[in-house]
C-alpha atoms as a PDB file:
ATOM      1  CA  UNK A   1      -8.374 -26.607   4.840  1.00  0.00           C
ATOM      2  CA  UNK A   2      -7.745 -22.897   5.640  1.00  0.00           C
ATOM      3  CA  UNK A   3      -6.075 -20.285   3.138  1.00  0.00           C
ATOM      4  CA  UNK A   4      -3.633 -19.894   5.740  1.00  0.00           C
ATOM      5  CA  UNK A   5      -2.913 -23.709   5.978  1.00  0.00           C
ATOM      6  CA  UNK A   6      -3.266 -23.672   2.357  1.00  0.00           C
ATOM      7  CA  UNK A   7       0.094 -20.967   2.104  1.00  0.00           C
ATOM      8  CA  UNK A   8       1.836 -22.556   4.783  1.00  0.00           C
ATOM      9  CA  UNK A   9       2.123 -25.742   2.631  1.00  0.00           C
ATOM     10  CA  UNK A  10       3.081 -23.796   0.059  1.00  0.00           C
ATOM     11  CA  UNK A  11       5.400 -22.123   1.500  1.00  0.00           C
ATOM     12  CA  UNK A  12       6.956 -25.526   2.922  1.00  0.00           C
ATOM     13  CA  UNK A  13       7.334 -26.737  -0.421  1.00  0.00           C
ATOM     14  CA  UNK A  14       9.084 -23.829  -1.361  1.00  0.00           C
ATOM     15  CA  UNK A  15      11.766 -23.724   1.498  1.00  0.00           C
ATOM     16  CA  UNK A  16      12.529 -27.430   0.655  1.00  0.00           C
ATOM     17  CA  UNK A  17      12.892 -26.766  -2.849  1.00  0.00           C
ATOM     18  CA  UNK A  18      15.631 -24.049  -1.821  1.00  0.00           C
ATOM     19  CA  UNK A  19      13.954 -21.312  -3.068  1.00  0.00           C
ATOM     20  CA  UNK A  20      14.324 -17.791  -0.718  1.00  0.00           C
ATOM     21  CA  UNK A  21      11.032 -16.195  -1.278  1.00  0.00           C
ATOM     22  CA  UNK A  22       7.706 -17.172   0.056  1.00  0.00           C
ATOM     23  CA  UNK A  23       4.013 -16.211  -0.729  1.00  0.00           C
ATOM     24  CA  UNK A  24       1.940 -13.991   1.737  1.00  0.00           C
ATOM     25  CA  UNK A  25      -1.408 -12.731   1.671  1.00  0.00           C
ATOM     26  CA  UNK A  26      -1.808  -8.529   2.351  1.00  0.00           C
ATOM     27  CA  UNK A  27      -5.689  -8.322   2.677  1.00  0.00           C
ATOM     28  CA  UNK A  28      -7.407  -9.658  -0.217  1.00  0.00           C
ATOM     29  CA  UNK A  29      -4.267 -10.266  -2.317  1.00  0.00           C
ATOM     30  CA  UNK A  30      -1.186 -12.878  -2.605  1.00  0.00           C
ATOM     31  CA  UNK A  31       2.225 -10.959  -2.509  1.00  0.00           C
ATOM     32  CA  UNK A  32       5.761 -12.535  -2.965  1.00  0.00           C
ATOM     33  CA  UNK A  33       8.154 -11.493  -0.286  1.00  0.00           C
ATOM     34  CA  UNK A  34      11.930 -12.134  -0.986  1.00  0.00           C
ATOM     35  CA  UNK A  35      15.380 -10.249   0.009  1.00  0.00           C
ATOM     36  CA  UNK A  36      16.117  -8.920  -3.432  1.00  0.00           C
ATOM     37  CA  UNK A  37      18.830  -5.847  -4.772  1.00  0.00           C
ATOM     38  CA  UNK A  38      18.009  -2.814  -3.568  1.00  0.00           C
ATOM     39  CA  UNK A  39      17.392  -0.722  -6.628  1.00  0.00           C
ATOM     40  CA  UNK A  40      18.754   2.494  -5.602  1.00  0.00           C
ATOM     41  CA  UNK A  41      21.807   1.110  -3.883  1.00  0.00           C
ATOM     42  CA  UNK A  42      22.609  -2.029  -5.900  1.00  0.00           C
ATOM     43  CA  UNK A  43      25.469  -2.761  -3.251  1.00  0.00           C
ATOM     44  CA  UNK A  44      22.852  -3.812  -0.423  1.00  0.00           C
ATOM     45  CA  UNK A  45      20.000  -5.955  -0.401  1.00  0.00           C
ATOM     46  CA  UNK A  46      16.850  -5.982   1.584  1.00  0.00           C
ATOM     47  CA  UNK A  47      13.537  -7.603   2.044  1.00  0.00           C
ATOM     48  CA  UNK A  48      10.525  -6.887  -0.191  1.00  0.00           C
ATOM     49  CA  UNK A  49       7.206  -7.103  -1.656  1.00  0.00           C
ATOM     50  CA  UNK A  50       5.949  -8.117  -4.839  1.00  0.00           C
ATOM     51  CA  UNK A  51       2.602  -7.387  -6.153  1.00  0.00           C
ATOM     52  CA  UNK A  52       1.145 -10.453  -8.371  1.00  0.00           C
ATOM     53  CA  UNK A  53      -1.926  -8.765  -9.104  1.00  0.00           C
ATOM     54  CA  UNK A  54      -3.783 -12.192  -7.560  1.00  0.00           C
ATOM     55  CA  UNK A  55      -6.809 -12.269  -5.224  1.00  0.00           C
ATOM     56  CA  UNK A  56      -6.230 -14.096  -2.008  1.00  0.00           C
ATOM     57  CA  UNK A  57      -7.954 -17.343  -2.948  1.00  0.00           C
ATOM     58  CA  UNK A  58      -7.385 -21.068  -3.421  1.00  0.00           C
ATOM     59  CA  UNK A  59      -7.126 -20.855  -7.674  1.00  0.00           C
ATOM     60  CA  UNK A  60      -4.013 -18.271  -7.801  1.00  0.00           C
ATOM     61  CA  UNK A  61      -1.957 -20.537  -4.998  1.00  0.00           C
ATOM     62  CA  UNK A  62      -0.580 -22.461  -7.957  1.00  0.00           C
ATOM     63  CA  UNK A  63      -0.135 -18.876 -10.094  1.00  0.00           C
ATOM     64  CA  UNK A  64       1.648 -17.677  -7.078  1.00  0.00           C
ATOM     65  CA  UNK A  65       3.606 -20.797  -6.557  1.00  0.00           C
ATOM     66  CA  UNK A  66       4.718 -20.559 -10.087  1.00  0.00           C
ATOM     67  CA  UNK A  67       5.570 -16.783 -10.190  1.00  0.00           C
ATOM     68  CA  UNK A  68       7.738 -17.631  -6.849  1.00  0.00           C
ATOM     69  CA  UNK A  69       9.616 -20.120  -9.141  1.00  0.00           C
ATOM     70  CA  UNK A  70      10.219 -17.479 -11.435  1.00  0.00           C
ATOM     71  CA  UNK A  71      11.128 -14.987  -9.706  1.00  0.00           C
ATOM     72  CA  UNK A  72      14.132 -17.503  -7.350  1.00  0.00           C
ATOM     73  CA  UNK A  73      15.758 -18.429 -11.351  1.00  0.00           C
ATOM     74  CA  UNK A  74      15.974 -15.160 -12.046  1.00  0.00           C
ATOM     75  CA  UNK A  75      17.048 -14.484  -8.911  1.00  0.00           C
ATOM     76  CA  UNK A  76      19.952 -17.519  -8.743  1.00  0.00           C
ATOM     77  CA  UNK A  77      20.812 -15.883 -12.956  1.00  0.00           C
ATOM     78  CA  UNK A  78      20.796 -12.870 -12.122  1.00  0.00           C
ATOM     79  CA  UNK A  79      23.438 -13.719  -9.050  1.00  0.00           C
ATOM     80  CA  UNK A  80      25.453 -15.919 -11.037  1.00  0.00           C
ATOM     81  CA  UNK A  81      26.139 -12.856 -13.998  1.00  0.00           C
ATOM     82  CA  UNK A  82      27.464 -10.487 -10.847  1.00  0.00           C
ATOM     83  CA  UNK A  83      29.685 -13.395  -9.956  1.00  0.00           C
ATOM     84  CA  UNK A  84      30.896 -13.710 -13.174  1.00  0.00           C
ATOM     85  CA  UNK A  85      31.761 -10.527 -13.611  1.00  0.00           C
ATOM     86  CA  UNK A  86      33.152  -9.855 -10.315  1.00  0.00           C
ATOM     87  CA  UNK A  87      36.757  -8.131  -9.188  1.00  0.00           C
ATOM     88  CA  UNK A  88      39.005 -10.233  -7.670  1.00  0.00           C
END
């Protein structure tokens, strides 16, 4: 099986699980790519990058998969506290 196959999976599993980011490879490294807060304009949101600091190989797949966990709970918290606290 191919890298590529390898993410794709991954991915998959992700998207079923609900979570909205997914894992991409950016030359020899795994990135996270989600629509998060912008951080100068906290009113907006747009799609980004996130650097995990993990070559593109086979072993960090399951790092990556488990940083992409991470980062949709604090994601779904973080959304959750701005509801909470919101105007209505």
């Amino acid at each position: 099986m191919s890298l590529d196959a390898a993410l794709g999976e991954l991915n998959a599993r992700l998207k079923a699980g609900g979570h909205r980011c997914s894992v991409e490879q950016r030359k020899a490294s795994l990135v996270l790519r989600a629509t998060l807060v912008d951080r100068s304009d906290p009113s907006t949101k747009r799609r980004q990058r996130i650097s995990l600091g993990l070559p593109a190989t086979f072993a960090s797949l399951a790092d990556a998969e488990d940083q992409a966990h991470l980062l949709s709970r604090r994601s779904e918290e973080h959304t959750s506290e701005l509801q909470s606290h919101s105007f209505i």
